[in-house]
PDB file of N, CA and C in Angstrom:
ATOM      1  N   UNK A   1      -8.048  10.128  14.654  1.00  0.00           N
ATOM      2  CA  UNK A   1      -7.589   9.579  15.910  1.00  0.00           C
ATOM      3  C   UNK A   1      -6.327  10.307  16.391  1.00  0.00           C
ATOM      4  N   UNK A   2      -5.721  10.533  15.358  1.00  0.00           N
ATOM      5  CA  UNK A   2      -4.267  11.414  16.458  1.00  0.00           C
ATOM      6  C   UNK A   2      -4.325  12.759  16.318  1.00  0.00           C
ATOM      7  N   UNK A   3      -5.207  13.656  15.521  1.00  0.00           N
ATOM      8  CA  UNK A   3      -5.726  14.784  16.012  1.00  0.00           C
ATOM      9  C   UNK A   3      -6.075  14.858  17.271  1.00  0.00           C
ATOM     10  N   UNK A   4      -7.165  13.763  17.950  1.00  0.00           N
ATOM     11  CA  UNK A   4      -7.868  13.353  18.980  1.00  0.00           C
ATOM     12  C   UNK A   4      -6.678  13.096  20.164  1.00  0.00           C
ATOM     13  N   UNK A   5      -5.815  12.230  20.066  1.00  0.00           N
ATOM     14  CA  UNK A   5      -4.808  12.275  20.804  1.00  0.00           C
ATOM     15  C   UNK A   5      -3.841  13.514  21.263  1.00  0.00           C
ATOM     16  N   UNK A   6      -3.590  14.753  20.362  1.00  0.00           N
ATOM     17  CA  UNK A   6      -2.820  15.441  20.226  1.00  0.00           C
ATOM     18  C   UNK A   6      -3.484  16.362  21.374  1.00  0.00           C
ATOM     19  N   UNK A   7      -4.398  16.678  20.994  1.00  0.00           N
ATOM     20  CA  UNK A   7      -5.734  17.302  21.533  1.00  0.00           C
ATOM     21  C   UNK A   7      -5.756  17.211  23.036  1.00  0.00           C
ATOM     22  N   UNK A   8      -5.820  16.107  23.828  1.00  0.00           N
ATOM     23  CA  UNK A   8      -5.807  15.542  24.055  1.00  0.00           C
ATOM     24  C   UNK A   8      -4.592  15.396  25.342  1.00  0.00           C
ATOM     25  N   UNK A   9      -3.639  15.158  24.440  1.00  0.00           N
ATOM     26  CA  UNK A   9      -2.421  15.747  25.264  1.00  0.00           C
ATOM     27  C   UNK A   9      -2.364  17.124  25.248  1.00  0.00           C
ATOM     28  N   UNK A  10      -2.244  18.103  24.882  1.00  0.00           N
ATOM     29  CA  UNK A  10      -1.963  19.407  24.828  1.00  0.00           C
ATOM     30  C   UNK A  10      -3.235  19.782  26.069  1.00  0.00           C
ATOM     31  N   UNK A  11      -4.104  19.371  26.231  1.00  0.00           N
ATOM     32  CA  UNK A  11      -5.268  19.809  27.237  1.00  0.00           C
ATOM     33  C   UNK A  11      -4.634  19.174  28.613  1.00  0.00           C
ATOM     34  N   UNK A  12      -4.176  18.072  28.594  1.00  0.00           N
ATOM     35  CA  UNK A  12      -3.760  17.400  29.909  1.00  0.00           C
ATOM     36  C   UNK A  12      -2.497  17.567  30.312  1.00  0.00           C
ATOM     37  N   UNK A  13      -1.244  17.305  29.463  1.00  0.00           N
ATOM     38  CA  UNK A  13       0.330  17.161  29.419  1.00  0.00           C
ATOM     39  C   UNK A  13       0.551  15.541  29.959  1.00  0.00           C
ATOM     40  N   UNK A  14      -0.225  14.802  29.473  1.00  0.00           N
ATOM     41  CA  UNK A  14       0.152  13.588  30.210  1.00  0.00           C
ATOM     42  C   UNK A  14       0.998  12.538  29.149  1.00  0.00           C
ATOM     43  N   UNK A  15       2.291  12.553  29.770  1.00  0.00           N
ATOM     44  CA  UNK A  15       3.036  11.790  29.034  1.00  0.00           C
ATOM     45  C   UNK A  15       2.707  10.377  28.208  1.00  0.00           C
ATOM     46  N   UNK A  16       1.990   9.943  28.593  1.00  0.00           N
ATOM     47  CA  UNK A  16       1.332   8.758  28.210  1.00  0.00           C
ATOM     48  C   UNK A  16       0.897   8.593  27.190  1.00  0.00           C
ATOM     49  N   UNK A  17       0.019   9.789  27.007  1.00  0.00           N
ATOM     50  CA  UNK A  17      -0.806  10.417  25.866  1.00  0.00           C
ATOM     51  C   UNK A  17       0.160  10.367  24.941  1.00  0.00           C
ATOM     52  N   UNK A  18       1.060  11.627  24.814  1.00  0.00           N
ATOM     53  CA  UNK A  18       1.980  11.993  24.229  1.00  0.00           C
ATOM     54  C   UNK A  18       2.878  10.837  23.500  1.00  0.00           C
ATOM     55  N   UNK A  19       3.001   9.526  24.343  1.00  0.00           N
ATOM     56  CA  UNK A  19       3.975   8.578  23.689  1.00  0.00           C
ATOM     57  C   UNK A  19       2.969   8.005  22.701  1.00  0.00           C
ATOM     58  N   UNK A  20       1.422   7.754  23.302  1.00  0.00           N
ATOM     59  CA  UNK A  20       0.451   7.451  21.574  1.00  0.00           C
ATOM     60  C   UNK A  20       1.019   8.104  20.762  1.00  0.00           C
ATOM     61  N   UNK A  21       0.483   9.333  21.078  1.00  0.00           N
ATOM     62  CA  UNK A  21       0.296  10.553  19.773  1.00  0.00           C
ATOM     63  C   UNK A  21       1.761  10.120  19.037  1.00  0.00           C
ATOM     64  N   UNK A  22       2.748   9.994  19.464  1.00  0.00           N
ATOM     65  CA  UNK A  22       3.888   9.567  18.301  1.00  0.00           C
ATOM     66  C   UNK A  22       3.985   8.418  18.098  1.00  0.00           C
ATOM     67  N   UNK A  23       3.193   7.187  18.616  1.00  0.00           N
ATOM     68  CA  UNK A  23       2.851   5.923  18.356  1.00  0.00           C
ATOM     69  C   UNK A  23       2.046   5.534  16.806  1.00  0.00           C
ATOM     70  N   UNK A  24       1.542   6.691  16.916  1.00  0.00           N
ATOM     71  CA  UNK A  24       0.131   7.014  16.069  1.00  0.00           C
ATOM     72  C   UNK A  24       0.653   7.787  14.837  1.00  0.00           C
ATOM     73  N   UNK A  25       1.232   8.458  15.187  1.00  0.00           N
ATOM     74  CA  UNK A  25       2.680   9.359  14.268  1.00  0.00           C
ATOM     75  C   UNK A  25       3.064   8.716  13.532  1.00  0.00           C
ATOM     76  N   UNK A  26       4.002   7.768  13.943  1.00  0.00           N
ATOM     77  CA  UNK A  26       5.086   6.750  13.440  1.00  0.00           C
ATOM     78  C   UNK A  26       4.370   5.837  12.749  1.00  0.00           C
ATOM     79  N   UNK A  27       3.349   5.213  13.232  1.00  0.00           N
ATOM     80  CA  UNK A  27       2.531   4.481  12.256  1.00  0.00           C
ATOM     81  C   UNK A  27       1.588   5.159  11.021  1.00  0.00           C
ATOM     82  N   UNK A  28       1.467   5.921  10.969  1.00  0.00           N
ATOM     83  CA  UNK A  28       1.124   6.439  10.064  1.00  0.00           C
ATOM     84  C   UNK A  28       1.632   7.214   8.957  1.00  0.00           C
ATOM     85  N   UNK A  29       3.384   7.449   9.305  1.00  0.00           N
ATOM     86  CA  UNK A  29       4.247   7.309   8.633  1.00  0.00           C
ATOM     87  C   UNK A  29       4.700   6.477   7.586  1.00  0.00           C
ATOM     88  N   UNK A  30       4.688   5.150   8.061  1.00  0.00           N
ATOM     89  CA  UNK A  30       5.038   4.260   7.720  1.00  0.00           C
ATOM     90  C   UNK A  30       3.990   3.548   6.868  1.00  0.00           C
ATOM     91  N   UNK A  31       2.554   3.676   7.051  1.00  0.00           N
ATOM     92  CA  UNK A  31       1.603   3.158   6.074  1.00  0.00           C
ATOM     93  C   UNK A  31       2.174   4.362   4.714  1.00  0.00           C
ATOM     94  N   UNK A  32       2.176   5.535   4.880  1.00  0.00           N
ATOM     95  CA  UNK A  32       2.548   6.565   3.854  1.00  0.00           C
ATOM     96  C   UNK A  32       3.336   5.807   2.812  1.00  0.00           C
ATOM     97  N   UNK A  33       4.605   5.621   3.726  1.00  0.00           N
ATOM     98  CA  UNK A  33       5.476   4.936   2.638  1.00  0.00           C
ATOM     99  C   UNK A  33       5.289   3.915   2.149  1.00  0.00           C
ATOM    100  N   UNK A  34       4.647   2.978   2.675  1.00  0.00           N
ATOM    101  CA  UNK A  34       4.281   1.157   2.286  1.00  0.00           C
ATOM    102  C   UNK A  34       3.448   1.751   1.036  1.00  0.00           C
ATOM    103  N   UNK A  35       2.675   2.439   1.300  1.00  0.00           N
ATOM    104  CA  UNK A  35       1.527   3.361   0.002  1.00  0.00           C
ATOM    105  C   UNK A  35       2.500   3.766  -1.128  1.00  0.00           C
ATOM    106  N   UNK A  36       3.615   4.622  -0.940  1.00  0.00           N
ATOM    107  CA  UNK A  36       4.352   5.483  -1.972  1.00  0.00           C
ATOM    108  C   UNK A  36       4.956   3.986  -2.565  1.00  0.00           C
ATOM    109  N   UNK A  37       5.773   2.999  -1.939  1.00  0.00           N
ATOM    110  CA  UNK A  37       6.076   1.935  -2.216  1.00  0.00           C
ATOM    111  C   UNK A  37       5.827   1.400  -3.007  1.00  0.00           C
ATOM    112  N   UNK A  38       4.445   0.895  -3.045  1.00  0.00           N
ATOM    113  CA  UNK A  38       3.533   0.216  -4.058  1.00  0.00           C
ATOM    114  C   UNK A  38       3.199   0.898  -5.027  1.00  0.00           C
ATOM    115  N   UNK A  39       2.831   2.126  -4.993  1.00  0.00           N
ATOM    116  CA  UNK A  39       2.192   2.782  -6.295  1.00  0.00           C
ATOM    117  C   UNK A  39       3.510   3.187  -7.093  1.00  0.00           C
ATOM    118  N   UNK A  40       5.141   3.079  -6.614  1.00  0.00           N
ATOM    119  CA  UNK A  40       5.702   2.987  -7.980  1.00  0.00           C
ATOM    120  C   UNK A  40       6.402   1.401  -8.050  1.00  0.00           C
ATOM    121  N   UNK A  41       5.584   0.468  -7.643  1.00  0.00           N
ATOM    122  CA  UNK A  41       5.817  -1.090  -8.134  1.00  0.00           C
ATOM    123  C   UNK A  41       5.351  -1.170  -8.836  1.00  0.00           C
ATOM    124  N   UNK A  42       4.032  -0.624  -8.714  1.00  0.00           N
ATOM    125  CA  UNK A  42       2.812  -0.675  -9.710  1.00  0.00           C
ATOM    126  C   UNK A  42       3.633  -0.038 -11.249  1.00  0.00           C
ATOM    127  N   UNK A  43       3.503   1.050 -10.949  1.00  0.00           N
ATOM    128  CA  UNK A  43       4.119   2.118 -11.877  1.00  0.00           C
ATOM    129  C   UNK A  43       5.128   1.069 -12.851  1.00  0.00           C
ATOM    130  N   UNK A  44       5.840   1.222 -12.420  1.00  0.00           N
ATOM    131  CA  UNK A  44       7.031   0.683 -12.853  1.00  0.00           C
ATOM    132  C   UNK A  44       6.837  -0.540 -13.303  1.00  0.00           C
ATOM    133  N   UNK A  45       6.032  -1.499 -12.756  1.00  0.00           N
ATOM    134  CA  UNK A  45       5.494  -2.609 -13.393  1.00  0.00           C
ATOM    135  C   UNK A  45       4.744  -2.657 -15.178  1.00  0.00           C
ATOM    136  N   UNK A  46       4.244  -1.911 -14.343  1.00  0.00           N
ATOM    137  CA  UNK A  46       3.546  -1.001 -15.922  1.00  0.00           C
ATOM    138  C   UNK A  46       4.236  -0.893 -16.844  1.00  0.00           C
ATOM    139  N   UNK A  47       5.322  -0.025 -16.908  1.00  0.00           N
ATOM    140  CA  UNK A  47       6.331   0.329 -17.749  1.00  0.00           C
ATOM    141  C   UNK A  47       6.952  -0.871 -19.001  1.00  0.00           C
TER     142      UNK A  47
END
């Protein structure tokens, strides 16, 4: 999906687009870390 967006914008320049595409960015940032998060709770739980 934000390949698709990027795409997307770069074909059009429409700002709109562009504020997804880092909508889409940012959230998917942030699942990253909620992910890295947990797997050393886990980890460490373990321990």
């Amino acid at each position: 999906m934000i390949d698709l967006t990027w795409k997307l914008f770069s074909q059009t320049g429409n700002i709109e687009t562009y504020l997804l595409y880092k909508e889409l960015e940012h959230e998917t940032r942030q699942g990253e870390y909620r992910k890295e998060s947990i797997e050393e709770s886990t980890i460490e739980t373990n321990l």
